[in-house]
C-alpha atoms as a PDB file:
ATOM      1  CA  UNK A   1     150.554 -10.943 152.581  1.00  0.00           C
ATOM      2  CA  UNK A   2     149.714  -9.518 156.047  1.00  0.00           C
ATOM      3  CA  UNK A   3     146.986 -11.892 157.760  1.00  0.00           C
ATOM      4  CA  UNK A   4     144.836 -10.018 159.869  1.00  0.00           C
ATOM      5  CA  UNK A   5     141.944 -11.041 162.284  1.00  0.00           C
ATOM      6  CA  UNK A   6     138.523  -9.368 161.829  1.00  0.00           C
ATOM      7  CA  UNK A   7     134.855  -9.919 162.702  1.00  0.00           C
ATOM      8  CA  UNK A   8     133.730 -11.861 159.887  1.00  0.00           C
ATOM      9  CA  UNK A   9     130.790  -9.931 157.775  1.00  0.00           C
ATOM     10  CA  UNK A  10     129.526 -13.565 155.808  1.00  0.00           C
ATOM     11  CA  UNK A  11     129.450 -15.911 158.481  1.00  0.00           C
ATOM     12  CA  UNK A  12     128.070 -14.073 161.558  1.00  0.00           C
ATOM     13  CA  UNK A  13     125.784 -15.613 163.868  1.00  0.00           C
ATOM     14  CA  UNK A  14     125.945 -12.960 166.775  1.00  0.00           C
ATOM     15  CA  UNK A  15     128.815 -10.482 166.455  1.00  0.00           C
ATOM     16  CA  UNK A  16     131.302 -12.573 163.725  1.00  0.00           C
ATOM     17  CA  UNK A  17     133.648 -13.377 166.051  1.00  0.00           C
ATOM     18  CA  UNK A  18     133.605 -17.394 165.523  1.00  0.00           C
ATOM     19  CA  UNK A  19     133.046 -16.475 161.867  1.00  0.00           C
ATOM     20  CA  UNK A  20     136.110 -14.975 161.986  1.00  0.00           C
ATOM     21  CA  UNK A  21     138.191 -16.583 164.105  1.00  0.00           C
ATOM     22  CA  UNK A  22     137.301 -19.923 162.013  1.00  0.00           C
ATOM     23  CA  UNK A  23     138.656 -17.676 158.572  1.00  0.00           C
ATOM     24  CA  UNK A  24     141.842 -16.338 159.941  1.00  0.00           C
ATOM     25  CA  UNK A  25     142.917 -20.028 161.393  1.00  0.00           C
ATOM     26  CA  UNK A  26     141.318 -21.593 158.108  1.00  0.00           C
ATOM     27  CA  UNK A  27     138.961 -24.057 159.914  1.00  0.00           C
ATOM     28  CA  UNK A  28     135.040 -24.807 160.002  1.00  0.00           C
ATOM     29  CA  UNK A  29     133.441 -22.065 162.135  1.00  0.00           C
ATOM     30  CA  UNK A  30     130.942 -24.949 163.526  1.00  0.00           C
ATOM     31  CA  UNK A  31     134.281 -26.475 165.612  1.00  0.00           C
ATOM     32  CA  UNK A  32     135.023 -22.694 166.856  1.00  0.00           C
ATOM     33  CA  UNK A  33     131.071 -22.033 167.843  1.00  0.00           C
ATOM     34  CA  UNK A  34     131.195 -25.699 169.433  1.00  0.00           C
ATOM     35  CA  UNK A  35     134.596 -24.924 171.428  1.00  0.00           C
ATOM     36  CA  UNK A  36     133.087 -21.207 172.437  1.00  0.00           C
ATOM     37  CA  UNK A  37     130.013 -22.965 174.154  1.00  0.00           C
ATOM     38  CA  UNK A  38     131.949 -25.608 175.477  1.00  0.00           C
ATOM     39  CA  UNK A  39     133.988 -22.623 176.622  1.00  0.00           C
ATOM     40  CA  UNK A  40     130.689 -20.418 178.115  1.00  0.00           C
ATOM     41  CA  UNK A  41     129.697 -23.980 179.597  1.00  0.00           C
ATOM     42  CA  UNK A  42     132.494 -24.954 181.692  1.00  0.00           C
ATOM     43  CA  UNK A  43     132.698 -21.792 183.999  1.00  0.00           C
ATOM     44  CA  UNK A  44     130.596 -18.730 182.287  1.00  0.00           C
ATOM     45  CA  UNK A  45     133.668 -16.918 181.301  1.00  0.00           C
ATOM     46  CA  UNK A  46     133.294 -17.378 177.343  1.00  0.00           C
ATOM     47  CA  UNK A  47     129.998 -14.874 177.494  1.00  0.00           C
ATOM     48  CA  UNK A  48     132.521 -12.092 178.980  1.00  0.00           C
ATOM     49  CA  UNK A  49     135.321 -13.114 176.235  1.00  0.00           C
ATOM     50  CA  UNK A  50     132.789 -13.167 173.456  1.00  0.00           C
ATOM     51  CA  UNK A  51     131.967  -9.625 174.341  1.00  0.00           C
ATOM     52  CA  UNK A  52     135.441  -8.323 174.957  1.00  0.00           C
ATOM     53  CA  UNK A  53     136.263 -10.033 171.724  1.00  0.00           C
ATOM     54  CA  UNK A  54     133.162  -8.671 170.015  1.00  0.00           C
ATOM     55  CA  UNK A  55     134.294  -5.102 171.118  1.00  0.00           C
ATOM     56  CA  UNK A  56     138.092  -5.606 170.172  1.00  0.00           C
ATOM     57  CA  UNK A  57     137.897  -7.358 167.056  1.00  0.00           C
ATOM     58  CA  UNK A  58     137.763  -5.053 164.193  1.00  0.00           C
ATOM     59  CA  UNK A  59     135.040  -5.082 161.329  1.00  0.00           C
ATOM     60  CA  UNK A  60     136.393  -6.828 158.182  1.00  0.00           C
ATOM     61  CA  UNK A  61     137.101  -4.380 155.684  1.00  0.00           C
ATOM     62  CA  UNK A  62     134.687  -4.037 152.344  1.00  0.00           C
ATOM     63  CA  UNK A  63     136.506  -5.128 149.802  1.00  0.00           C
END
């Protein structure tokens, strides 16, 4: 099976990027939002990759 990465459309917050980053790795999306702020804390970057990854990131597919 071909595992892809895609914005995820059930656990979205904001754009359902740490939704689905959490579902492609297979991990609670609470540690991913925790790491992104963490992330957006320690120099501002993460806001800029959180958009860039917002853009990039495909829509999952409707199954």
């Amino acid at each position: 099976m071909n595992k892809r990465l895609y914005k995820s459309r059930n656990d979205k917050m904001l754009g359902g990027v740490c939704g689905g980053i959490a579902e492609y790795f297979d991990i609670d999306p609470t540690l991913v939002r925790l790491g992104w702020v963490l992330f957006c804390a320690l120099g501002g970057s993460g806001i800029l990759a959180y958009i860039v990854a917002a853009i990039v990131i495909p829509e999952q597919p409707v199954c």
